[in-house]
N, C-alpha and C. Protein backbone atom coordinates (compact mmCIF):
# COMPACT_ATOMS: atom_id res chain seq x y z
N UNK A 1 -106.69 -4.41 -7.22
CA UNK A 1 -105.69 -3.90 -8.13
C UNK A 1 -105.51 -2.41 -7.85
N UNK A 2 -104.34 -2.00 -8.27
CA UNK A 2 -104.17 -0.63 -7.94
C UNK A 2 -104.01 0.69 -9.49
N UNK A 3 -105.31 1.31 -9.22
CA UNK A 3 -105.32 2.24 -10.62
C UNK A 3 -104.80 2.88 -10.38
N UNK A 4 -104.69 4.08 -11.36
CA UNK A 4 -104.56 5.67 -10.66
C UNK A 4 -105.30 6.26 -12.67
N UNK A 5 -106.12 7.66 -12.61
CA UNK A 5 -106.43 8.07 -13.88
C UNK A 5 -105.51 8.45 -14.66
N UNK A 6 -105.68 8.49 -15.66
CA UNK A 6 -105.04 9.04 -16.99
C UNK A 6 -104.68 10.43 -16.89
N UNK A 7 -103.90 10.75 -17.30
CA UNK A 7 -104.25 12.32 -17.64
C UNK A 7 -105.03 12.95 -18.07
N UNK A 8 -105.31 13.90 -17.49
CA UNK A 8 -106.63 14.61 -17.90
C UNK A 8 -107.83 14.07 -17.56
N UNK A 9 -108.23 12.45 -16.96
CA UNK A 9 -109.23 12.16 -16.76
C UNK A 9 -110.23 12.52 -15.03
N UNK A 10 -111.09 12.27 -14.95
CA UNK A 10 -111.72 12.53 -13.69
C UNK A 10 -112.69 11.16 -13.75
N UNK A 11 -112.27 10.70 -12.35
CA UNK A 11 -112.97 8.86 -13.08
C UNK A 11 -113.50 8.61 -11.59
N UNK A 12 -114.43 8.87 -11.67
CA UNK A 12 -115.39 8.50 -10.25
C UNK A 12 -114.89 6.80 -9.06
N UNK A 13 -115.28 7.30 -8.20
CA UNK A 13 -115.29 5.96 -7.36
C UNK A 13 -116.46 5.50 -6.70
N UNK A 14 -117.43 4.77 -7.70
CA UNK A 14 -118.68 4.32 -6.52
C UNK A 14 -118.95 3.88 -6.02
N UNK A 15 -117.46 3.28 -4.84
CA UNK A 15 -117.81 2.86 -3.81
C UNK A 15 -118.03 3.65 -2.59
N UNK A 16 -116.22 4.22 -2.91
CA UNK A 16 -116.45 5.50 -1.70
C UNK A 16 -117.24 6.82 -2.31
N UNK A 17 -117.73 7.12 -3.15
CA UNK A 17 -118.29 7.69 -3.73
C UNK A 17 -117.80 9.51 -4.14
N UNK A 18 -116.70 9.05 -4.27
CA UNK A 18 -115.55 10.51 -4.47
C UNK A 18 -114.92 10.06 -5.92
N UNK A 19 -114.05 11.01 -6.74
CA UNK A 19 -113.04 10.64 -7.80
C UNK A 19 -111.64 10.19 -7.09
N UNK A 20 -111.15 9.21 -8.35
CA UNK A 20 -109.79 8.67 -7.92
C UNK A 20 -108.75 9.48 -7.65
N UNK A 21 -108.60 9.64 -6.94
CA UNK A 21 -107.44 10.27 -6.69
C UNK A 21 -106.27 10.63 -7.91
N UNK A 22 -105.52 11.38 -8.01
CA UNK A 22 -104.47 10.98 -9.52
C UNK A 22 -103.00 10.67 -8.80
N UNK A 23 -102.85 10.42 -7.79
CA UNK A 23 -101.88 9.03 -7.19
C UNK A 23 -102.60 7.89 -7.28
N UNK A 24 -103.84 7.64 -7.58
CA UNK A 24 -104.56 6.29 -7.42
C UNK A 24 -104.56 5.41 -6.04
N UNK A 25 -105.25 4.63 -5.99
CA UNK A 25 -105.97 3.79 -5.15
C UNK A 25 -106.41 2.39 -5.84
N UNK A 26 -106.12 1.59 -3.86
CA UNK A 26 -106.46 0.11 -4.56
C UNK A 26 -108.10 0.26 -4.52
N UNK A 27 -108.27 -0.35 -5.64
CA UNK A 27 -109.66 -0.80 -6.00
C UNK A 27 -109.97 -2.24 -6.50
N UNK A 28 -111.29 -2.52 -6.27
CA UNK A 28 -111.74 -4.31 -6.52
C UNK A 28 -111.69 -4.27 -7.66
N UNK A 29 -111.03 -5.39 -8.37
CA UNK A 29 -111.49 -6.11 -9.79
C UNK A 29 -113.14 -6.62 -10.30
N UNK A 30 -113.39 -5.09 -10.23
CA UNK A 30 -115.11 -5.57 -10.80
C UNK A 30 -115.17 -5.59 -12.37
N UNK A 31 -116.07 -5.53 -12.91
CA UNK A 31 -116.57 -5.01 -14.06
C UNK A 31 -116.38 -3.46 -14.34
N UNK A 32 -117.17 -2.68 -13.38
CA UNK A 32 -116.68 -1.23 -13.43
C UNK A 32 -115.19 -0.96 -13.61
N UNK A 33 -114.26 -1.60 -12.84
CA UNK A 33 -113.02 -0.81 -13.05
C UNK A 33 -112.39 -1.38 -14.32
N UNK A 34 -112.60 -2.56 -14.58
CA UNK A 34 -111.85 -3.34 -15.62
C UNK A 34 -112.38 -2.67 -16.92
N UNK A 35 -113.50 -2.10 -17.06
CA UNK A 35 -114.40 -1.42 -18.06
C UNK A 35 -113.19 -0.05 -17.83
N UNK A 36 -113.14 0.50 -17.40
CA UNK A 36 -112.50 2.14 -17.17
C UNK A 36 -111.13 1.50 -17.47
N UNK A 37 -110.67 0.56 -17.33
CA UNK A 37 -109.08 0.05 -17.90
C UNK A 37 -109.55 0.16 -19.44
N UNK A 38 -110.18 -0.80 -19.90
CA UNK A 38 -110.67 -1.03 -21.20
C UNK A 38 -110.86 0.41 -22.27
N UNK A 39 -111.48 0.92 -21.28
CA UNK A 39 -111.69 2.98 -22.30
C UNK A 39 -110.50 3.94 -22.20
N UNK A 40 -109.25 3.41 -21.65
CA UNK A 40 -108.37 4.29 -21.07
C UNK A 40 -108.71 4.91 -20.28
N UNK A 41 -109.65 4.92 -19.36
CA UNK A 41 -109.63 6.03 -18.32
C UNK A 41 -108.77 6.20 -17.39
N UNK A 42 -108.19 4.33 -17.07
CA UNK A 42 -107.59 4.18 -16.07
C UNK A 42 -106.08 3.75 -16.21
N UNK A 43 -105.11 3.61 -15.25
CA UNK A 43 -104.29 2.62 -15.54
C UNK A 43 -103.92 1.85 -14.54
N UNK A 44 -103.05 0.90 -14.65
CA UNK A 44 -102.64 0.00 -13.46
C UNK A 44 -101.54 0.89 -13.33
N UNK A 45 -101.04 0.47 -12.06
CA UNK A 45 -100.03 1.53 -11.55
C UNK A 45 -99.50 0.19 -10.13
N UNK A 46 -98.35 0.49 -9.84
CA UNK A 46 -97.39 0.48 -8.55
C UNK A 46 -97.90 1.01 -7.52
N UNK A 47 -98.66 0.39 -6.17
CA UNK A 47 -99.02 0.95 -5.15
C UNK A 47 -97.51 1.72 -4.68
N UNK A 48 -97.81 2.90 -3.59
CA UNK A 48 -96.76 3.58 -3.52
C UNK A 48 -96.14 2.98 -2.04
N UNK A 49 -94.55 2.87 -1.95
CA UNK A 49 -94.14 1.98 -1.13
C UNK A 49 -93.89 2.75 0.42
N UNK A 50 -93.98 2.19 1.36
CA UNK A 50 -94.48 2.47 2.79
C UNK A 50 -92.67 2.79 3.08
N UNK A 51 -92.10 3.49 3.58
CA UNK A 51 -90.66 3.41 4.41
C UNK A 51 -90.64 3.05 5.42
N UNK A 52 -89.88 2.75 6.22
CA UNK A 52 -89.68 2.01 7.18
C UNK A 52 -90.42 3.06 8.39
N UNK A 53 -89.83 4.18 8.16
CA UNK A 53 -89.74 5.36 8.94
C UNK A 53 -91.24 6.30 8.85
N UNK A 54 -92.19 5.73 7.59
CA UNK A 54 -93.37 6.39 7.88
C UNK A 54 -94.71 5.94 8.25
N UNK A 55 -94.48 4.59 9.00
CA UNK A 55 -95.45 4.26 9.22
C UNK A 55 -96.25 4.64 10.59
């Protein structure tokens, strides 16, 4: 699924072991992230779309 944080939040990633970005990133449907949906930390979001021209 694809998060990205809240405003104002700083919401770790322990996989890659950095914070989310605040464009967000796809991340696994674990417990951890579905928990950080659940507290508002997080939200679902629209991965951002590729152009033809920037790949």
């Amino acid at each position: 699924m694809y998060v990205k944080p809240n405003d104002g939040r700083s919401v770790p990633d322990p996989v890659l072991g950095d914070v989310l970005p605040a464009s967000g990133r796809e991340v696994p449907e674990t417990q951890y992230w579905l928990r950080r949906l659940a507290d508002g930390d997080v939200q679902k979001a629209k991965p951002p779309t590729i152009k033809k021209g920037d790949q």
